[in-house]
PDB file of N, CA and C in Angstrom:
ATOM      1  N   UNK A   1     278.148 203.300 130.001  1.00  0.00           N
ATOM      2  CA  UNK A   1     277.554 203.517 131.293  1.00  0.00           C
ATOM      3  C   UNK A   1     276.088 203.046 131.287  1.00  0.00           C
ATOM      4  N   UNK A   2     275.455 203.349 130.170  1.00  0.00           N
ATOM      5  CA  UNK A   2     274.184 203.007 130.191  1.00  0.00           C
ATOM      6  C   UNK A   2     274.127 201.285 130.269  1.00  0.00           C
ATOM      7  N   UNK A   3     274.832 200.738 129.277  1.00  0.00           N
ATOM      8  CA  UNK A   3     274.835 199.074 129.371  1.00  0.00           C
ATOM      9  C   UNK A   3     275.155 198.607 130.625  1.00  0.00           C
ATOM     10  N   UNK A   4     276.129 199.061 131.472  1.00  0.00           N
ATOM     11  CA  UNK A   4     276.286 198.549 132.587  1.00  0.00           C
ATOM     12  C   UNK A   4     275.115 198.519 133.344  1.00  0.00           C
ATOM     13  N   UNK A   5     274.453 200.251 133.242  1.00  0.00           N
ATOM     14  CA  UNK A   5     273.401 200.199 134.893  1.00  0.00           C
ATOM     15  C   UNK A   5     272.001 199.327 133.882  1.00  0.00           C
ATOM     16  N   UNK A   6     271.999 199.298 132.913  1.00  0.00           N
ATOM     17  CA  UNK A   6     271.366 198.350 132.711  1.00  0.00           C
ATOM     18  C   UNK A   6     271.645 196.596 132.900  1.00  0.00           C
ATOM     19  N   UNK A   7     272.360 196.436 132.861  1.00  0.00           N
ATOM     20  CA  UNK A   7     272.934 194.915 133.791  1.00  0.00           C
ATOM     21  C   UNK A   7     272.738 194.950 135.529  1.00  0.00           C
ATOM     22  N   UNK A   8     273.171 196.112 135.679  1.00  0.00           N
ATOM     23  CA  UNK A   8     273.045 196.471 137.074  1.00  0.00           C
ATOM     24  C   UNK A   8     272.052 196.117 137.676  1.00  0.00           C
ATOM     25  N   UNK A   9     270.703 196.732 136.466  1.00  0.00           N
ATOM     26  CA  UNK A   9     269.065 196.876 136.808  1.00  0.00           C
ATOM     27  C   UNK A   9     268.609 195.466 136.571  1.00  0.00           C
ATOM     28  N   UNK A  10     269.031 194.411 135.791  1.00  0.00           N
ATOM     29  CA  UNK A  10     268.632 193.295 135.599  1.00  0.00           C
ATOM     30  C   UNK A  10     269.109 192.400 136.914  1.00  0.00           C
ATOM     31  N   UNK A  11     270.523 192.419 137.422  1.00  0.00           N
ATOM     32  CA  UNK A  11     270.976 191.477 138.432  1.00  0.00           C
ATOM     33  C   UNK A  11     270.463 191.830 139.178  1.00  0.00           C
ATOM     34  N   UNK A  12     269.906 193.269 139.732  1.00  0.00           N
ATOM     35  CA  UNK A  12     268.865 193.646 141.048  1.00  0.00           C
ATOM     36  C   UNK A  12     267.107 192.812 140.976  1.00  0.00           C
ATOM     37  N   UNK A  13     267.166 192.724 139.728  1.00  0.00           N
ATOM     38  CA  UNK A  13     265.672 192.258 139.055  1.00  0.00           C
ATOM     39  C   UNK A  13     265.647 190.237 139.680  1.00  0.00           C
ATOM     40  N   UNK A  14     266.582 189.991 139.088  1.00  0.00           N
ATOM     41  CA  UNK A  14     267.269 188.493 139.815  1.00  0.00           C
ATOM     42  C   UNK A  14     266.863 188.044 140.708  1.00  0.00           C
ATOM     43  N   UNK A  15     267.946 189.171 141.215  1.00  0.00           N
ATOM     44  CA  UNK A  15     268.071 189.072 142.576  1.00  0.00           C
ATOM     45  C   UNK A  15     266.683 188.757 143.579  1.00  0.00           C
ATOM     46  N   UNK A  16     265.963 190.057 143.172  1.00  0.00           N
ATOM     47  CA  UNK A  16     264.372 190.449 144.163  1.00  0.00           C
ATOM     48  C   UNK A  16     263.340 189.461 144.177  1.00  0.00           C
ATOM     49  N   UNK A  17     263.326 188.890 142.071  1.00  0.00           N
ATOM     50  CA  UNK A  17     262.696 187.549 142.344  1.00  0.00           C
ATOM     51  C   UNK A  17     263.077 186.350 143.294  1.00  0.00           C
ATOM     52  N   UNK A  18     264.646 185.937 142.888  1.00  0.00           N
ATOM     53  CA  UNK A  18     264.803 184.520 143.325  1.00  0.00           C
ATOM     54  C   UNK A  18     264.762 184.341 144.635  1.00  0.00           C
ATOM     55  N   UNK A  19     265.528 185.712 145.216  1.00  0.00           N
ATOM     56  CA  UNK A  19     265.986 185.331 146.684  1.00  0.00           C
ATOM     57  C   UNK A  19     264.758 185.581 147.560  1.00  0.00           C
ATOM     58  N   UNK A  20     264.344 184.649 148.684  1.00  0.00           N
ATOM     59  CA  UNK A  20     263.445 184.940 149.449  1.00  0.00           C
ATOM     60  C   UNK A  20     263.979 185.183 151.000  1.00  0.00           C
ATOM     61  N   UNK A  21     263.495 186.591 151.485  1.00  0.00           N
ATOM     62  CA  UNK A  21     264.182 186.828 152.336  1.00  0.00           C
ATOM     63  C   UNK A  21     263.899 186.871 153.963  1.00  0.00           C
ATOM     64  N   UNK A  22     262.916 185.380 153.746  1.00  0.00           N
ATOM     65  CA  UNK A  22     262.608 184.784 155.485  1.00  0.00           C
ATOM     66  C   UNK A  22     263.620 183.761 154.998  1.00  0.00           C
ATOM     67  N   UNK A  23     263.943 182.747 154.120  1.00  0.00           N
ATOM     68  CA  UNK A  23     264.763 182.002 154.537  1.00  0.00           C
ATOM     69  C   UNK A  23     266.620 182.054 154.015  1.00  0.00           C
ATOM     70  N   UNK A  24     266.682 182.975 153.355  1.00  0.00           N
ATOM     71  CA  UNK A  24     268.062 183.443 152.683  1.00  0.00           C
ATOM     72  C   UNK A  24     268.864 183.485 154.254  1.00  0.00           C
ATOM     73  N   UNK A  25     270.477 183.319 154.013  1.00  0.00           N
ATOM     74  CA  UNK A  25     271.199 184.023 155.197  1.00  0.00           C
ATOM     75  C   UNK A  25     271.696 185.051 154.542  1.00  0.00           C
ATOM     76  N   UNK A  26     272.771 185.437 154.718  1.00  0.00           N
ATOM     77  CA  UNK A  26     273.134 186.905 155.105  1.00  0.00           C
ATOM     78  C   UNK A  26     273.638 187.149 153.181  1.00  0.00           C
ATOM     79  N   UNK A  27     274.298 186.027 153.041  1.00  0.00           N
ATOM     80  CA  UNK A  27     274.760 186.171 151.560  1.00  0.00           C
ATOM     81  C   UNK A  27     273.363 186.360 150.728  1.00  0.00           C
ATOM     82  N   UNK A  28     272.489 186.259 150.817  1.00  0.00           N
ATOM     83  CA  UNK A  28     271.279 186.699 150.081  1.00  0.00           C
ATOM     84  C   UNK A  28     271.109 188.511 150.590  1.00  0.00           C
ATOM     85  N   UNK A  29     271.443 188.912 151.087  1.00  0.00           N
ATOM     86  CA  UNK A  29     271.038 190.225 151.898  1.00  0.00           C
ATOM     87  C   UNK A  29     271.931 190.968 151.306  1.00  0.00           C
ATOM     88  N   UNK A  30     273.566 190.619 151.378  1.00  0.00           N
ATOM     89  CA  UNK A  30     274.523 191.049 150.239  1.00  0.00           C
ATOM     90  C   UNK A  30     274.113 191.609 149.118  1.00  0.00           C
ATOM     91  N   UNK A  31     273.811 190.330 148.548  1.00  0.00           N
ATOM     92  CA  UNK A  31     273.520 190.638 147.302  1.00  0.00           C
ATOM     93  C   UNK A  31     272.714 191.686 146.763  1.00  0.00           C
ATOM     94  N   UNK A  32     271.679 191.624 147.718  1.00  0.00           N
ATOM     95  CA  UNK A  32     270.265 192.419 147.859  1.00  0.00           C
ATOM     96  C   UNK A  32     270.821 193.913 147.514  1.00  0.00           C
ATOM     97  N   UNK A  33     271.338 194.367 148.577  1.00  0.00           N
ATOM     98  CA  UNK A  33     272.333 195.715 148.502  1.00  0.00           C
ATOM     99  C   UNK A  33     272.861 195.582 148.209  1.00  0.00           C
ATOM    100  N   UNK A  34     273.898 195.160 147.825  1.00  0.00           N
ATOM    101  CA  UNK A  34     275.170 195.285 146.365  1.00  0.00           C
ATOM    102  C   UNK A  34     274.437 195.464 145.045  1.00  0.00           C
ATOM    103  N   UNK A  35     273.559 194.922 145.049  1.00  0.00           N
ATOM    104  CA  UNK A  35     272.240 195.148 143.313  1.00  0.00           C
ATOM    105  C   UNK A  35     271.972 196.201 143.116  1.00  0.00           C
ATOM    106  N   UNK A  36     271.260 196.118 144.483  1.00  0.00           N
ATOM    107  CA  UNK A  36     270.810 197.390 144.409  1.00  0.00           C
ATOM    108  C   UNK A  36     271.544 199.058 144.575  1.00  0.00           C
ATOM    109  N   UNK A  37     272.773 199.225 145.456  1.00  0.00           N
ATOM    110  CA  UNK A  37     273.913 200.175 145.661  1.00  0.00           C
ATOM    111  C   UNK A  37     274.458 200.228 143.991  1.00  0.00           C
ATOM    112  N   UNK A  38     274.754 199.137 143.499  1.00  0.00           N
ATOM    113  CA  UNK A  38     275.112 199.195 141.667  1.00  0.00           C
ATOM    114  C   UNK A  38     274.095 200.002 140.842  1.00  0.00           C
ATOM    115  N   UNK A  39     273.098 199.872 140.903  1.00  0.00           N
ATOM    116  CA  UNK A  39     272.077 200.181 140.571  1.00  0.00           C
ATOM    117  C   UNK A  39     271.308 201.697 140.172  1.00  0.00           C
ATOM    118  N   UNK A  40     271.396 202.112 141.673  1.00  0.00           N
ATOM    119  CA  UNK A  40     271.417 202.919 142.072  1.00  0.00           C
ATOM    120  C   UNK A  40     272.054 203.779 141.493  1.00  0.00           C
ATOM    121  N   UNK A  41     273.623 203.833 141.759  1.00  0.00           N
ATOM    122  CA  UNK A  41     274.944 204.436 141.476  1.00  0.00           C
ATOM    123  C   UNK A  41     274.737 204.942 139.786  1.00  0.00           C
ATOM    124  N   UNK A  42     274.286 203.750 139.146  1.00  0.00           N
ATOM    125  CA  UNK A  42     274.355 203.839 137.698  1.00  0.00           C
ATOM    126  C   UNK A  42     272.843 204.799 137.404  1.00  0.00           C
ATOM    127  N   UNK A  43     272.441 204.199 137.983  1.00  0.00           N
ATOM    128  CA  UNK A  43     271.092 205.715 137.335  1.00  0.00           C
ATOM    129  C   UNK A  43     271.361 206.715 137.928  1.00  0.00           C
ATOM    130  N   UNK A  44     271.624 207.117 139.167  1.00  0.00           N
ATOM    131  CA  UNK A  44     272.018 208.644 139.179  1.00  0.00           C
ATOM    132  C   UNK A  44     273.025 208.746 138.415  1.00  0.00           C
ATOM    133  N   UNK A  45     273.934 208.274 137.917  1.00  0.00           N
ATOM    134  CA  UNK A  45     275.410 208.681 137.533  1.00  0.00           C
ATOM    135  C   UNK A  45     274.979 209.239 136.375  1.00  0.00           C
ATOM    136  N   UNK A  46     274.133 208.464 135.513  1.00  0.00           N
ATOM    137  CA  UNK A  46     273.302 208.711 134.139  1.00  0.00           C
ATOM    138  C   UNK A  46     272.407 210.225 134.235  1.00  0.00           C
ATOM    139  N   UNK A  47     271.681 210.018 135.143  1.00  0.00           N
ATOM    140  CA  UNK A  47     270.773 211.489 135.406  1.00  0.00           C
ATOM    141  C   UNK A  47     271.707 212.751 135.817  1.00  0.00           C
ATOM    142  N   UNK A  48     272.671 212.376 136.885  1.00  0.00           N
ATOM    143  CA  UNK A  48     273.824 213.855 136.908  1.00  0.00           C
ATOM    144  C   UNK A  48     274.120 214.036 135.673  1.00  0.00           C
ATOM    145  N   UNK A  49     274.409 213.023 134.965  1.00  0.00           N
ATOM    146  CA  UNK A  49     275.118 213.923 133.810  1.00  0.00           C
ATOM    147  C   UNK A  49     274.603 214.109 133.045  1.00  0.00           C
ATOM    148  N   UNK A  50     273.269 213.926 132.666  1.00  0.00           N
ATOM    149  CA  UNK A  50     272.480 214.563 131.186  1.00  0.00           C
ATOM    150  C   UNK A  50     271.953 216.009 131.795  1.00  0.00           C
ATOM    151  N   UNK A  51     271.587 216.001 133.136  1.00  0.00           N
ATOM    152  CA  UNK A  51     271.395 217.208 134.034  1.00  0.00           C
ATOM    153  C   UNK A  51     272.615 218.194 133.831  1.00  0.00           C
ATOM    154  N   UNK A  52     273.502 218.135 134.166  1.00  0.00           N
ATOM    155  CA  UNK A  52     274.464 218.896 133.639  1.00  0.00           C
ATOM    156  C   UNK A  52     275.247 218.855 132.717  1.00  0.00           C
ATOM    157  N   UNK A  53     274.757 217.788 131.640  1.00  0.00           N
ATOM    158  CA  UNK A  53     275.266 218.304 130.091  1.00  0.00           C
ATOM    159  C   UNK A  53     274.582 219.329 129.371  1.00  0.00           C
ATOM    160  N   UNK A  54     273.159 219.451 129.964  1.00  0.00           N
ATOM    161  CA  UNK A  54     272.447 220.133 130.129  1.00  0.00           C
ATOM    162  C   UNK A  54     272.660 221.268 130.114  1.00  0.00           C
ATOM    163  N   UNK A  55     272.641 221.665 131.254  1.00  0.00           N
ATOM    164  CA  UNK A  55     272.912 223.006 132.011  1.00  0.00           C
ATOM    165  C   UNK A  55     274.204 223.588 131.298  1.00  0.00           C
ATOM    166  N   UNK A  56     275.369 222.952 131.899  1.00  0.00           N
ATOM    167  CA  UNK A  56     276.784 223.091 131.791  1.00  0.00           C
ATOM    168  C   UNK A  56     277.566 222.981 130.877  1.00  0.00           C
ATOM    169  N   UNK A  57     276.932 223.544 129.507  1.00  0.00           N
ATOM    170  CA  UNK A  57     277.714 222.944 128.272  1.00  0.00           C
ATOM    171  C   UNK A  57     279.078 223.561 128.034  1.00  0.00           C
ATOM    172  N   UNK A  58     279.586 224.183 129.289  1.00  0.00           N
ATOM    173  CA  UNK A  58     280.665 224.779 128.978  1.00  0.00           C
ATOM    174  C   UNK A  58     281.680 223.937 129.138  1.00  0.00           C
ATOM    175  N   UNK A  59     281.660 223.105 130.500  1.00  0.00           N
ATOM    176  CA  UNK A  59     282.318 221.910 130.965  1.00  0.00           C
ATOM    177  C   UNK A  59     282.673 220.746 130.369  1.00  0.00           C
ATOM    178  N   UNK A  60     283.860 220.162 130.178  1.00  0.00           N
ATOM    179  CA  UNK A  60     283.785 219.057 129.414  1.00  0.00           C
ATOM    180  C   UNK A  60     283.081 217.915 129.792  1.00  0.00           C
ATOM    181  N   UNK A  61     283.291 216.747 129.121  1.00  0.00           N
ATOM    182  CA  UNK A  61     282.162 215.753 129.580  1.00  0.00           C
ATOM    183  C   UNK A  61     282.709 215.045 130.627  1.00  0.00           C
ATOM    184  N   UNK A  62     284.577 215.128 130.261  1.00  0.00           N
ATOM    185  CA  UNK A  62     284.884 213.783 131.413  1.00  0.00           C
ATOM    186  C   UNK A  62     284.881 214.553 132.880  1.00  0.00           C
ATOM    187  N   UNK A  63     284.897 215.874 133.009  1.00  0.00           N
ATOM    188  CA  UNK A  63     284.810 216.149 134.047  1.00  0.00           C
ATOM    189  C   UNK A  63     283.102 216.591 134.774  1.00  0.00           C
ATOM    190  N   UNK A  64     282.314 216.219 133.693  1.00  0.00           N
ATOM    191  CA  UNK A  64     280.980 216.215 134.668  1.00  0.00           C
ATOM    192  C   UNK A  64     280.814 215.001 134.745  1.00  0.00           C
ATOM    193  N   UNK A  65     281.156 213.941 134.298  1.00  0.00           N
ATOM    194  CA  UNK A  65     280.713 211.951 134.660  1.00  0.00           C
ATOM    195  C   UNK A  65     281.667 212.316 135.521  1.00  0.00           C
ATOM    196  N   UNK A  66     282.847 212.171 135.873  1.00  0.00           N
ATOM    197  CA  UNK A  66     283.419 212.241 137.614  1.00  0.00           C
ATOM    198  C   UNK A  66     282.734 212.868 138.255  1.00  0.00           C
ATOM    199  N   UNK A  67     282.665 213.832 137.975  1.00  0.00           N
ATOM    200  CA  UNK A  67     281.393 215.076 139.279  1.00  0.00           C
ATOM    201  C   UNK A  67     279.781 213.986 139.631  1.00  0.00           C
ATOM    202  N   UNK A  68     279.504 213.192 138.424  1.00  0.00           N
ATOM    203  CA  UNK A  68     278.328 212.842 138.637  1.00  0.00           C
ATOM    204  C   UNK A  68     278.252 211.450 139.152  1.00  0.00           C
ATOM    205  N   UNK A  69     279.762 210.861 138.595  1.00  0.00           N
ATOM    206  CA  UNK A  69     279.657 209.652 139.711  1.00  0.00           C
ATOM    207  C   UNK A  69     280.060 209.379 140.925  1.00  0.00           C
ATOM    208  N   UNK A  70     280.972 210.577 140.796  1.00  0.00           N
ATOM    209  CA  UNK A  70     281.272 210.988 143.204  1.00  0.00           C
ATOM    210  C   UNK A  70     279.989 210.450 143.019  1.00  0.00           C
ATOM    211  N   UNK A  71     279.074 212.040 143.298  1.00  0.00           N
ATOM    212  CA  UNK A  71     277.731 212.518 143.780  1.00  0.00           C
ATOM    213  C   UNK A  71     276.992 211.117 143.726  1.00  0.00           C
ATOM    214  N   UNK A  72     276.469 210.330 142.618  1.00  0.00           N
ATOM    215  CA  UNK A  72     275.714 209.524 142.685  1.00  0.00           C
ATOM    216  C   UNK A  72     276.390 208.324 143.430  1.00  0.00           C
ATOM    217  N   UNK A  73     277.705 208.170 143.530  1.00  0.00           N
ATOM    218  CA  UNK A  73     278.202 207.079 144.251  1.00  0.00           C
ATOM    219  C   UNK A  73     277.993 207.501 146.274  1.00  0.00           C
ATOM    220  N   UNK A  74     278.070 208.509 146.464  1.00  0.00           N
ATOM    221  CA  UNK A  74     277.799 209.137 147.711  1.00  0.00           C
ATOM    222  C   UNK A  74     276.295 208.823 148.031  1.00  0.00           C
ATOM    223  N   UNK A  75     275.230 209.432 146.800  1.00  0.00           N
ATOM    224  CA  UNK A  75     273.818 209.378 147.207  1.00  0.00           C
ATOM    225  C   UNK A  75     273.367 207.665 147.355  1.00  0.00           C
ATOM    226  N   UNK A  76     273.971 206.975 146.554  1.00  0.00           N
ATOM    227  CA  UNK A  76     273.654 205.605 146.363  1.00  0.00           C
ATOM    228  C   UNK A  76     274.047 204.856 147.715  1.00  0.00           C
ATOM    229  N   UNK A  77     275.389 205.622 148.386  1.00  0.00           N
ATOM    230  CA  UNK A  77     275.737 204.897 149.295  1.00  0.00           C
ATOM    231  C   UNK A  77     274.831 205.203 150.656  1.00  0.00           C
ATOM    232  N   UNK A  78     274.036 206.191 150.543  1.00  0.00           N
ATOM    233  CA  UNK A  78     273.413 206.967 151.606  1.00  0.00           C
ATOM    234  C   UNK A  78     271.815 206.616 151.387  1.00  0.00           C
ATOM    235  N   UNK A  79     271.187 206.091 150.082  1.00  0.00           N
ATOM    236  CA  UNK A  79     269.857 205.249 150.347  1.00  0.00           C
ATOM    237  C   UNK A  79     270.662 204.119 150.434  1.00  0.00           C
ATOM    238  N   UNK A  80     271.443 203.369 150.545  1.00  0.00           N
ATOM    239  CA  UNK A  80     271.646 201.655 151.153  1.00  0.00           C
ATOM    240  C   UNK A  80     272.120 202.093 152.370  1.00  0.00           C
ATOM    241  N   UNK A  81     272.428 202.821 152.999  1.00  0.00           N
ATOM    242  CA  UNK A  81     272.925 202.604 154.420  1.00  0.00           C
ATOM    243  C   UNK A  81     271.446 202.683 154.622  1.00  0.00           C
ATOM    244  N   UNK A  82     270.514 203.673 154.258  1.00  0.00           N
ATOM    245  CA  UNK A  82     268.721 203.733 155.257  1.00  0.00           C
ATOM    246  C   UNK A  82     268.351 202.703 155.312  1.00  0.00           C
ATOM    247  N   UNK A  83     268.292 201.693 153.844  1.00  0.00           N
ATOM    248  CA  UNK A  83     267.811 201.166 154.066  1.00  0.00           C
ATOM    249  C   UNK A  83     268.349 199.924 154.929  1.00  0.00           C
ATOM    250  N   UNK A  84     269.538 199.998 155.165  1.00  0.00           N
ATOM    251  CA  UNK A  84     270.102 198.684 155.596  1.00  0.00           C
ATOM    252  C   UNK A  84     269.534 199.194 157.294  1.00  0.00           C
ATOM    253  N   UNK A  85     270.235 200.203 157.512  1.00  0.00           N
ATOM    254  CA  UNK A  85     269.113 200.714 158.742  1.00  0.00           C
ATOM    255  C   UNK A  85     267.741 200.502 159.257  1.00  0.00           C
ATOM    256  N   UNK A  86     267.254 200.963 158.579  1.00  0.00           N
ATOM    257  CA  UNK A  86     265.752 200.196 158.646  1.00  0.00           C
ATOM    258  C   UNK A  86     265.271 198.908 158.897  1.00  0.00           C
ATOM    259  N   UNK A  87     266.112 198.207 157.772  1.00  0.00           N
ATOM    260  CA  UNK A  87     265.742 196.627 157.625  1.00  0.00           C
ATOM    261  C   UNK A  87     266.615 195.783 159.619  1.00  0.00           C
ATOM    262  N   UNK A  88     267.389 197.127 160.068  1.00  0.00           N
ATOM    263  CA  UNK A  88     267.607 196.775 161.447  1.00  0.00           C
ATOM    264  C   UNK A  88     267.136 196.828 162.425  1.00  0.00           C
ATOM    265  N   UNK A  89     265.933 198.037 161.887  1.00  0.00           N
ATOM    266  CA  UNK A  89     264.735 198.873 162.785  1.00  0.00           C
ATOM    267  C   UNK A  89     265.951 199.687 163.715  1.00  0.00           C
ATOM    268  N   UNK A  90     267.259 200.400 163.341  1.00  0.00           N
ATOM    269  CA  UNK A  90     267.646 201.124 163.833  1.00  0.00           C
ATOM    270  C   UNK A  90     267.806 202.874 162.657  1.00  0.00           C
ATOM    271  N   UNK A  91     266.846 202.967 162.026  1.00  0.00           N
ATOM    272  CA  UNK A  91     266.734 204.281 161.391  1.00  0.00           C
ATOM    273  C   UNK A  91     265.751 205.247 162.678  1.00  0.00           C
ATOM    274  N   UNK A  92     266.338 206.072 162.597  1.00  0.00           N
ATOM    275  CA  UNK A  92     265.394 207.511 163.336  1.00  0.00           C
ATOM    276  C   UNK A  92     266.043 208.848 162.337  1.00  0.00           C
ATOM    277  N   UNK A  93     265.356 209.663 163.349  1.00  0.00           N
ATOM    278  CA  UNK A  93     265.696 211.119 162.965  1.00  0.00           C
ATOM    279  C   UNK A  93     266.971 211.223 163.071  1.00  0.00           C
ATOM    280  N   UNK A  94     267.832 210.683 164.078  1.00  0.00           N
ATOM    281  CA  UNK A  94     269.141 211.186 164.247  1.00  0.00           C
ATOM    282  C   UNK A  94     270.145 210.779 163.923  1.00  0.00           C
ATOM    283  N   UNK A  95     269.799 209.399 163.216  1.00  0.00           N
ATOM    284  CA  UNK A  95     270.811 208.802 162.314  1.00  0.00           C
ATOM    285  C   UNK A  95     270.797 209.475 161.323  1.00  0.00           C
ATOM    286  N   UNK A  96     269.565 209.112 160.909  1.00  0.00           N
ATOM    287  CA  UNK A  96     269.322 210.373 159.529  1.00  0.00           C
ATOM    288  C   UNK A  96     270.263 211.125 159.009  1.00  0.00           C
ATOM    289  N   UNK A  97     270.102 212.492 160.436  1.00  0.00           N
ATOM    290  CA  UNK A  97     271.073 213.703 159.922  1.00  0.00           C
ATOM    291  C   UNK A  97     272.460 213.097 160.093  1.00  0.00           C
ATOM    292  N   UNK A  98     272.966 212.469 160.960  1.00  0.00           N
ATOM    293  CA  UNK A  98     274.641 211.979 161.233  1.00  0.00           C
ATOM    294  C   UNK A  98     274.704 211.198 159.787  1.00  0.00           C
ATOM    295  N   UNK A  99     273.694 210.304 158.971  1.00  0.00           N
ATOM    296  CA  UNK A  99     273.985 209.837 157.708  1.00  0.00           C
ATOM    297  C   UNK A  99     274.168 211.004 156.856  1.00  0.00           C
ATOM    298  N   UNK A 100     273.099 212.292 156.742  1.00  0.00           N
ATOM    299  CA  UNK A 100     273.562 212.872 156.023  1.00  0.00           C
ATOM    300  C   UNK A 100     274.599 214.287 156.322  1.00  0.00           C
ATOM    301  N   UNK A 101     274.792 214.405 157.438  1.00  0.00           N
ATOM    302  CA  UNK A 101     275.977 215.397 157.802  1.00  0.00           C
ATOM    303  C   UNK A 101     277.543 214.646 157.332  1.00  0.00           C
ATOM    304  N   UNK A 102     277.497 213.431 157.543  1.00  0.00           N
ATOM    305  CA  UNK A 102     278.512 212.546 157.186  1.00  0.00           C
ATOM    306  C   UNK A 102     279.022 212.208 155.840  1.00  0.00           C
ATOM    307  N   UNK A 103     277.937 212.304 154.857  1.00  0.00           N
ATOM    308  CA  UNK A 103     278.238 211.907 153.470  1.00  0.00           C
ATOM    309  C   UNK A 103     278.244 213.438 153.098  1.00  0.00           C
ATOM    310  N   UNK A 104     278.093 214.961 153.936  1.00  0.00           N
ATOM    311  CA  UNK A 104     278.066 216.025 153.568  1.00  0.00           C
ATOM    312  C   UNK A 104     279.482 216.728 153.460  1.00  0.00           C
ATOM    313  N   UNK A 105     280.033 216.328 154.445  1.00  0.00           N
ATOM    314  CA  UNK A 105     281.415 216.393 154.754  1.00  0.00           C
ATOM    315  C   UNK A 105     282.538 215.941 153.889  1.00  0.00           C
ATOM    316  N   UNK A 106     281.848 214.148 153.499  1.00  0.00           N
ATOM    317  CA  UNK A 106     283.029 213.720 152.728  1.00  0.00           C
ATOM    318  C   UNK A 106     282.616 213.916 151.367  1.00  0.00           C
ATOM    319  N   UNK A 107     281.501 214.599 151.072  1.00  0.00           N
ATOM    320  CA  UNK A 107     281.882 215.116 149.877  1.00  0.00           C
ATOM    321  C   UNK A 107     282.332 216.583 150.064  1.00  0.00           C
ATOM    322  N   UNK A 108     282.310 217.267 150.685  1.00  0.00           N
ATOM    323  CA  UNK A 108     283.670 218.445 150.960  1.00  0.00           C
ATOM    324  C   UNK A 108     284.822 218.470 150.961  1.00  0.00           C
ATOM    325  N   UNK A 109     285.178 216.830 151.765  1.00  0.00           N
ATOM    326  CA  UNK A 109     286.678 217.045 151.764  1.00  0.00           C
ATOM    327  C   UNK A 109     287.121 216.669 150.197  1.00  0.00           C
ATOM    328  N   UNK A 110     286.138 215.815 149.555  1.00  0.00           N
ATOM    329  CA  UNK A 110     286.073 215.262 148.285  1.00  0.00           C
ATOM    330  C   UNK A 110     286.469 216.273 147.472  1.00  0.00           C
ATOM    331  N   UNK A 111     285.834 217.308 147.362  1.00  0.00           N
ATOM    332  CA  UNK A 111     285.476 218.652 146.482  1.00  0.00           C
ATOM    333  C   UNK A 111     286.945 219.837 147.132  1.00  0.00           C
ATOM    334  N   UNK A 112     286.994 219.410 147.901  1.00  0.00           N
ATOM    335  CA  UNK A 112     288.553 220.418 148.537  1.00  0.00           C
ATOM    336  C   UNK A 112     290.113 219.824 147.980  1.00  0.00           C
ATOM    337  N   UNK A 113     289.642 218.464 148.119  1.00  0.00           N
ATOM    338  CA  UNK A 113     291.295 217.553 147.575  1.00  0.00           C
ATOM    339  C   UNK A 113     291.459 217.545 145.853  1.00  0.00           C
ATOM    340  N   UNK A 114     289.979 217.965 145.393  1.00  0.00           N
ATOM    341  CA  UNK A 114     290.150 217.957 143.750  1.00  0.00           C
ATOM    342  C   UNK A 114     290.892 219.378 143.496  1.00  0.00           C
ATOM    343  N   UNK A 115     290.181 220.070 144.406  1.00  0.00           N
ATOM    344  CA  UNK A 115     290.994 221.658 144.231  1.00  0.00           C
ATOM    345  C   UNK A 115     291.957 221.770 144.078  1.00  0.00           C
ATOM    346  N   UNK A 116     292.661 221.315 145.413  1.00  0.00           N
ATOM    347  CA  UNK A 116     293.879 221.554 145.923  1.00  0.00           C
ATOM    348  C   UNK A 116     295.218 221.200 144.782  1.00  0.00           C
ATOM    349  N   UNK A 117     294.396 219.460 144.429  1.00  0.00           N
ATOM    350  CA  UNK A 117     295.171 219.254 143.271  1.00  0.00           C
ATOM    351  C   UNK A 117     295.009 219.712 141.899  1.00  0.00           C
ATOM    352  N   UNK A 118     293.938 220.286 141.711  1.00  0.00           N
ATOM    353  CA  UNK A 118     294.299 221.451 140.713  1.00  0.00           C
ATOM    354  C   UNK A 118     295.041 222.643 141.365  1.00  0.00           C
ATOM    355  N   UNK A 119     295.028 222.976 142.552  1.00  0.00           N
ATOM    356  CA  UNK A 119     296.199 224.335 142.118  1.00  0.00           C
ATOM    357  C   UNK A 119     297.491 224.018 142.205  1.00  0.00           C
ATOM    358  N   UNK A 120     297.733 222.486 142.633  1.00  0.00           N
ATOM    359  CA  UNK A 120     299.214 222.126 142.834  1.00  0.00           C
ATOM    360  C   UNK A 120     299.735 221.831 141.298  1.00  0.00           C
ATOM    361  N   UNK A 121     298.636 221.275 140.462  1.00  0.00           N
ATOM    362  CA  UNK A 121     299.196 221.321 138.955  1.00  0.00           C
ATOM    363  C   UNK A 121     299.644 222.789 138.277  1.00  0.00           C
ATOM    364  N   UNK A 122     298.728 223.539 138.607  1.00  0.00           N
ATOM    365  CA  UNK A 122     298.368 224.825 137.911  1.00  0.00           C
ATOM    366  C   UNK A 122     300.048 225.314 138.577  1.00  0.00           C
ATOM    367  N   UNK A 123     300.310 225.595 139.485  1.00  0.00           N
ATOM    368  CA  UNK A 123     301.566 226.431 140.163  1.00  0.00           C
ATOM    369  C   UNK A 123     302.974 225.810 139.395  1.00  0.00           C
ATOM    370  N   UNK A 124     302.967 224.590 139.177  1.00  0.00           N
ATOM    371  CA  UNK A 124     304.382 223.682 138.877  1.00  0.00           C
ATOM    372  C   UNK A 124     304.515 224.147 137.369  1.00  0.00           C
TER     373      UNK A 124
END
């Protein structure tokens, strides 16, 4: 995990130098956020889980790297939507909360369907 978001962190590095973004089209902008959403993803994924290897030494490991790469794959996806927002000049306050009431939810239903299928194992 670490080698990857370190590749991750280099193709974002690439990326920021080469591409210039008054004359790039849209496939430069891609990239931009895809680097960076990779990126992202991989350092929180890294920080959830030393955070709760931490804390949580009761838990095994493979089930806090899933817990930590939902979460960081959710948070990662929720700074590239701002910023892709922004870079539209359509961010406000009220996207905001609908961005984050929205990624609040689907990590609920996220966190409800893991349940569920643990008690459907647990019963059989």
């Amino acid at each position: 995990m670490f080698f990857a978001t370190a590749i991750c962190w280099g193709s974002f590095v690439f990326v920021l130098f080469t591409i210039d973004p008054f004359v790039t089209n849209w496939l430069g902008f891609v990239l931009f956020y895809s680097s960076l959403f990779l990126s992202l993803t991989g350092s929180f994924a890294i920080f959830g889980f030393l955070v709760r290897f931490a804390l949580l030494k009761q838990a095994l490991a493979f089930r806090l790297v899933t817990d930590a790469f939902r979460q960081s794959f959710l948070l990662s996806l929720m700074v590239s939507a701002s910023l892709i927002l922004q870079s539209l000049e359509l961010f406000s306050w009220t996207n905001l909360f609908l961005l984050v009431g929205g990624t609040a939810a689907l990590e609920y239903f996220l966190i409800s369907q893991g349940r569920s299928r643990i008690l459907k194992n647990n019963q059989s």
